[in-house]
C-alpha atoms as a PDB file:
ATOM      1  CA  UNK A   1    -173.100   6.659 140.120  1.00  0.00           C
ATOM      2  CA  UNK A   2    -173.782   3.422 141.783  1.00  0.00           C
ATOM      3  CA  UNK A   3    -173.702   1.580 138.947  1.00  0.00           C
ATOM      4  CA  UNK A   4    -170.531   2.766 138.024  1.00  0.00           C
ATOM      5  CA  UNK A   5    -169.375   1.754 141.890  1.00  0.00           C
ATOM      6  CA  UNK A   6    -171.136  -1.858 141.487  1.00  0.00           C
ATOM      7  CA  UNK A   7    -168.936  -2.321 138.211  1.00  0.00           C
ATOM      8  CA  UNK A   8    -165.741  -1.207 139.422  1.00  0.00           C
ATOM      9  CA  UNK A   9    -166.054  -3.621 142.548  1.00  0.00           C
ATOM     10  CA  UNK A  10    -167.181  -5.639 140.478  1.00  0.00           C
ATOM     11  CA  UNK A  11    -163.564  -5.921 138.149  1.00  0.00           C
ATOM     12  CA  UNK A  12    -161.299  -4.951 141.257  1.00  0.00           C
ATOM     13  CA  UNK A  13    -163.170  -8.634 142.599  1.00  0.00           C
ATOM     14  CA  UNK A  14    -162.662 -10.514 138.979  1.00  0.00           C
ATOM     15  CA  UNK A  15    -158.824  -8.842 138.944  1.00  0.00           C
ATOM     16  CA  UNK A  16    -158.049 -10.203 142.177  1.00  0.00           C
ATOM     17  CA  UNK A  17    -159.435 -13.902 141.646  1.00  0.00           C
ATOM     18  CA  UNK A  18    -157.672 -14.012 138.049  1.00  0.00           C
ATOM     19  CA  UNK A  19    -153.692 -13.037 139.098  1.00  0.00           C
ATOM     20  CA  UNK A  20    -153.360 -16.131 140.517  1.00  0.00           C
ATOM     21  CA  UNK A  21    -154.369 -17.938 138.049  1.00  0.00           C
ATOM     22  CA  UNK A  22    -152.900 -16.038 135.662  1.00  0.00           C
ATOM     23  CA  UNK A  23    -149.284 -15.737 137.152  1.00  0.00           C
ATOM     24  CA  UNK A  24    -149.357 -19.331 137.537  1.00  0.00           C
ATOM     25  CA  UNK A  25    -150.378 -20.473 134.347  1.00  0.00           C
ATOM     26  CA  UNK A  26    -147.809 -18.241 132.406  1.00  0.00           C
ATOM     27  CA  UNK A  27    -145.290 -18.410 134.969  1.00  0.00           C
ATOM     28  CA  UNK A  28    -144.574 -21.969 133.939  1.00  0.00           C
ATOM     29  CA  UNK A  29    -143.949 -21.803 130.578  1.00  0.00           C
ATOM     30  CA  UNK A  30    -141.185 -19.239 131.362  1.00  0.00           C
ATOM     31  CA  UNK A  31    -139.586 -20.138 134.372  1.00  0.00           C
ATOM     32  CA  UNK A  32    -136.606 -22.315 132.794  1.00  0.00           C
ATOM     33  CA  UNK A  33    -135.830 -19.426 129.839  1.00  0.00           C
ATOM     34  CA  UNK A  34    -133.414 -17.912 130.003  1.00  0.00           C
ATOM     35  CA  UNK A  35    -134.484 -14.565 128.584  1.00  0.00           C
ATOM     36  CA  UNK A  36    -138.139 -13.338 128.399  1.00  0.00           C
ATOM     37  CA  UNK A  37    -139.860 -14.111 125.336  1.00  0.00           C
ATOM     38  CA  UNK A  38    -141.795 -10.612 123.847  1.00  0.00           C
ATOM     39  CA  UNK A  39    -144.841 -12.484 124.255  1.00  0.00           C
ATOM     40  CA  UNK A  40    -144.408 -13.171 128.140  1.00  0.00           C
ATOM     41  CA  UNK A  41    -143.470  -9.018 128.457  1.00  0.00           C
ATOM     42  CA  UNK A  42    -146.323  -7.787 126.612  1.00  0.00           C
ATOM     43  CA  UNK A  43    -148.500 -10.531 129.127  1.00  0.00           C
ATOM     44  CA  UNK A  44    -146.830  -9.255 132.025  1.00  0.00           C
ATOM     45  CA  UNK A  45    -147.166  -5.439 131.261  1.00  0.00           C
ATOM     46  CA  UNK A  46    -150.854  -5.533 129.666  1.00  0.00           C
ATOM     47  CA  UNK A  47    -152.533  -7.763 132.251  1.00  0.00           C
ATOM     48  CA  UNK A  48    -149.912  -8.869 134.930  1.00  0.00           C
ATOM     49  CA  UNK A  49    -148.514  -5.601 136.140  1.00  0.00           C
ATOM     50  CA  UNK A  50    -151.598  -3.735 136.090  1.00  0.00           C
ATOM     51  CA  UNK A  51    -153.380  -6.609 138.351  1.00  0.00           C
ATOM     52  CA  UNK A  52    -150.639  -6.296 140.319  1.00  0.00           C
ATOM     53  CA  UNK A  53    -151.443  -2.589 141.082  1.00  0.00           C
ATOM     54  CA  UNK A  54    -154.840  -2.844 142.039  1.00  0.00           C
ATOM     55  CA  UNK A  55    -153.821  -5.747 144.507  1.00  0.00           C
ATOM     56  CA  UNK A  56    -151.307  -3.581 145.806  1.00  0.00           C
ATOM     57  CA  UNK A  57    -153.968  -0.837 146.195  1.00  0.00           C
ATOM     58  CA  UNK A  58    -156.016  -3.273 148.085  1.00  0.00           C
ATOM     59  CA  UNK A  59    -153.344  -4.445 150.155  1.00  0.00           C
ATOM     60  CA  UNK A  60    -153.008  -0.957 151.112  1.00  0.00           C
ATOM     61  CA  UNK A  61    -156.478  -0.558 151.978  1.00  0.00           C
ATOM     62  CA  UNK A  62    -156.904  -3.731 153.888  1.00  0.00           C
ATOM     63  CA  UNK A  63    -153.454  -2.862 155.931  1.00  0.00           C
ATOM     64  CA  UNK A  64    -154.633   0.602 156.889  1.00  0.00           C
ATOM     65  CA  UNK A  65    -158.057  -1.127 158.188  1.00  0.00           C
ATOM     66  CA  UNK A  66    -156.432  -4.151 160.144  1.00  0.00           C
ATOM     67  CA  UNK A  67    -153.680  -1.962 161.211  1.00  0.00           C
ATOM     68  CA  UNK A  68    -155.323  -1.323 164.831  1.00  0.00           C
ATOM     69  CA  UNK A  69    -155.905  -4.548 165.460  1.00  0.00           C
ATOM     70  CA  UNK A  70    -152.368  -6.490 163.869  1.00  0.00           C
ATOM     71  CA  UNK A  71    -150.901  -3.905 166.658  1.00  0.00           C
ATOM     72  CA  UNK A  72    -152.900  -5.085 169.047  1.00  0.00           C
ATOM     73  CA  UNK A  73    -151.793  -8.502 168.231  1.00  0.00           C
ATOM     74  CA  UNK A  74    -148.084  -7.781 168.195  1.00  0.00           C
ATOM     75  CA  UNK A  75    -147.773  -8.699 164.158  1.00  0.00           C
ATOM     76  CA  UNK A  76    -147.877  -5.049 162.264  1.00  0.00           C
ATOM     77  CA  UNK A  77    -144.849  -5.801 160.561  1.00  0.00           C
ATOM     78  CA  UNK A  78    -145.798  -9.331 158.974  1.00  0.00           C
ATOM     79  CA  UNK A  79    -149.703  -7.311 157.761  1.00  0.00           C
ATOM     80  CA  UNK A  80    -147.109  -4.618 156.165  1.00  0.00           C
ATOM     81  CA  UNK A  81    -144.947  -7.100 154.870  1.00  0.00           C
ATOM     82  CA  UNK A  82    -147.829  -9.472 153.418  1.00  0.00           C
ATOM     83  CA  UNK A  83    -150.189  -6.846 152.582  1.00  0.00           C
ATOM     84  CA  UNK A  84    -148.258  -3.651 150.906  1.00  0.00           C
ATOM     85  CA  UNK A  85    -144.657  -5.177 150.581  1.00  0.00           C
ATOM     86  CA  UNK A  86    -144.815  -8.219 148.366  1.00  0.00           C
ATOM     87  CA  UNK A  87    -147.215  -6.586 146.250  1.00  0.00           C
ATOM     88  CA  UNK A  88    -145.603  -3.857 145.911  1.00  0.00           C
ATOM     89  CA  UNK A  89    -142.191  -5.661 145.269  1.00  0.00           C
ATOM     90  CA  UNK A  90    -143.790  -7.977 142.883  1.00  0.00           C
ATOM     91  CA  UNK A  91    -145.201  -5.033 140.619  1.00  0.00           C
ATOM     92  CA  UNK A  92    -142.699  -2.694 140.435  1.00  0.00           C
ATOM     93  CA  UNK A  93    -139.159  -4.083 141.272  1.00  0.00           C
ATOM     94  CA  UNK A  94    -139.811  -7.520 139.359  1.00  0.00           C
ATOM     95  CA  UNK A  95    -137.406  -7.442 136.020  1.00  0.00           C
ATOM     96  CA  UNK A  96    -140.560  -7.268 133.049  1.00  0.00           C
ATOM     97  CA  UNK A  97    -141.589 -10.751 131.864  1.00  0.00           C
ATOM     98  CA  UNK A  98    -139.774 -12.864 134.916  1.00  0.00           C
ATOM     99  CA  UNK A  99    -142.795 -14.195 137.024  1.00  0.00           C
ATOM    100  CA  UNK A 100    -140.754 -15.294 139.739  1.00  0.00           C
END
């Protein structure tokens, strides 16, 4: 049981420190096409999109924890926005191969 917690840290960690890299490295090839290419739509839906999830599982976690204290500071709607929002926008209402 704990080893099975220790590895799935452990690839929820790696999953967040490659999308970044990841989105931006692809990204550029495909920015000025017109249309997708297959090959940037099978990227985005085998390793993009699914990234995408667990950071907007994250987010969600993180928001719920710093929500006390972003109302505290006035700023609940720019955690929500920043945290759950443009994740989740980015995952599921992004058009499949556009990295924009």
């Amino acid at each position: 049981m704990k080893t099975a917690r220790t590895s799935l840290i452990i690839v929820m960690i790696a999953a967040m420190m490659i999308m970044p890299l990841a989105t931006t490295a692809f990204a550029e090839e495909y920015f000025e096409a017109e249309e997708p290419s297959g090959g940037a739509m099978m990227f985005d839906l085998a390793v993009v999109r699914p990234v995408g999830i667990v950071a907007t599982a994250v987010g969600c976690v993180f928001f719920v924890v710093s929500s006390p204290f972003s109302a505290l500071g006035g700023n609940i709607d720019a955690a929500g926005e920043k945290l759950v929002k443009s994740p989740v926008a980015y995952t599921f209402k992004r058009p499949l191969g556009e990295f924009r």
